[in-house]
Each structure stands twice: as structure tokens, then as C-alpha cells.
N, C-alpha and C. Protein backbone atom coordinates (compact mmCIF):
# COMPACT_ATOMS: atom_id res chain seq x y z
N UNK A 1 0.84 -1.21 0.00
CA UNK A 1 0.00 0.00 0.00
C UNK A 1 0.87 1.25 0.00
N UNK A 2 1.01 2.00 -1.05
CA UNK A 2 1.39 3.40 -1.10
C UNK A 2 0.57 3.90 -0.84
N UNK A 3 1.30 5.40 -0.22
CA UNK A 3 0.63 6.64 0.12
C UNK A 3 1.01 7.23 -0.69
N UNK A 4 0.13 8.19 -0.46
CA UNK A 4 -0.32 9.53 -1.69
C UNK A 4 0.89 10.50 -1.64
N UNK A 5 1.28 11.38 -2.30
CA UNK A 5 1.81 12.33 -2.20
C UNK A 5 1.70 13.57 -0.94
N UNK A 6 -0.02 13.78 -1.16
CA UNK A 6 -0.32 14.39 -0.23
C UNK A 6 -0.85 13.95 0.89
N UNK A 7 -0.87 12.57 1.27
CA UNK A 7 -0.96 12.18 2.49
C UNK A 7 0.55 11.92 3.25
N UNK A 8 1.80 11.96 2.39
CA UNK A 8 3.31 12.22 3.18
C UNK A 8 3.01 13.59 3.32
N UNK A 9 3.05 14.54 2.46
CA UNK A 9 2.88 15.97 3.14
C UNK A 9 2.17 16.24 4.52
N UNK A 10 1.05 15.33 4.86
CA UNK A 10 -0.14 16.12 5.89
C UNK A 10 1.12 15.39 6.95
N UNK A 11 1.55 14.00 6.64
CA UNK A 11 2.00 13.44 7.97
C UNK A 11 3.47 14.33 8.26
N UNK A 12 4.36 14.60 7.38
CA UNK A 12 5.07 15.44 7.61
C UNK A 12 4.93 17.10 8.44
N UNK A 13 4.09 17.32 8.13
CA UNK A 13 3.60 18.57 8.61
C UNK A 13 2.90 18.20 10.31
N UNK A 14 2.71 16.92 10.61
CA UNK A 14 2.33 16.39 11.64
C UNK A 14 3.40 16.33 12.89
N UNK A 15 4.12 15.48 11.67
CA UNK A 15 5.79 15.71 12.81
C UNK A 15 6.30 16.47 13.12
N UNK A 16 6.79 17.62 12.28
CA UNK A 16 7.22 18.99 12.25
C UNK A 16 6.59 19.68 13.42
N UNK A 17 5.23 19.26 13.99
CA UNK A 17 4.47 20.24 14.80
C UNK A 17 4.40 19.18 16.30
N UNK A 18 4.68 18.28 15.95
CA UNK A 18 5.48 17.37 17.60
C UNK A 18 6.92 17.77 17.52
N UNK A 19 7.38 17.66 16.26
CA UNK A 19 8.77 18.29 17.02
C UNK A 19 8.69 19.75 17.46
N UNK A 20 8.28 21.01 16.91
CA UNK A 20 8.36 21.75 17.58
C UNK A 20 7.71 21.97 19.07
N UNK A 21 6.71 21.29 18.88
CA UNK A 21 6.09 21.56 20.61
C UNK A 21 7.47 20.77 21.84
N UNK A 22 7.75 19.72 21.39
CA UNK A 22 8.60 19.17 21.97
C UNK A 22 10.10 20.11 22.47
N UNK A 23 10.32 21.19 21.19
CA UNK A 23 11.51 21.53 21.41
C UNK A 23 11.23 22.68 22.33
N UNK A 24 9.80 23.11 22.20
CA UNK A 24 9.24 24.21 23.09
C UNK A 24 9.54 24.00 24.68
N UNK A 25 8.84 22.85 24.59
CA UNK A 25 8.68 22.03 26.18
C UNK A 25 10.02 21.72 26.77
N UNK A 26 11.17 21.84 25.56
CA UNK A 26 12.58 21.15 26.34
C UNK A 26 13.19 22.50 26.32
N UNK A 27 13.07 23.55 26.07
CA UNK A 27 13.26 25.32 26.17
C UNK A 27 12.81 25.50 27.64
N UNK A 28 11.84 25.80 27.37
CA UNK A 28 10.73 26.05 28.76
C UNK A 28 11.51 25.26 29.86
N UNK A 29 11.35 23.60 30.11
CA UNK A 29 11.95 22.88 30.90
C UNK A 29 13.42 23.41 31.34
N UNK A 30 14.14 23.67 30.54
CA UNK A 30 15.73 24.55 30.51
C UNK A 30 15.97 25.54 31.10
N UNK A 31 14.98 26.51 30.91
CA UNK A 31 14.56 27.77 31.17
C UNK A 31 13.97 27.62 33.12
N UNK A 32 13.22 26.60 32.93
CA UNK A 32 12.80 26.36 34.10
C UNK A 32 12.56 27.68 35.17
């Protein structure tokens, strides 16, 4: 089963937005 073109885009854009919250939360945590 392949995926679509634009179903790698949505999931990409998925990750991108866990990684940034993540890098937020490990700032913040730092910052403490």
C-alpha cells in the first residue's frame, strides 16, 4: 500500500508540529 503524495505531506507537517512543541517544552523545561 502506497501513500499519496499528499498524504506524506499532511504526515510530515504532523511531525514537524510534535517536534516543535517538543523543542518548546525542552526550552521552557531549561529555562525552568
Amino acid at each position: 500500500m502506497g501513500r499519496t503524495l499528499e498524504n506524506k505531506q499532511q504526515i510530515v507537517e504532523e511531525l514537524k508540529q510534535l517536534l516543535g512543541e517538543a523543542e518548546m517544552a525542552l526550552v521552557l523545561d531549561y529555562k525552568g
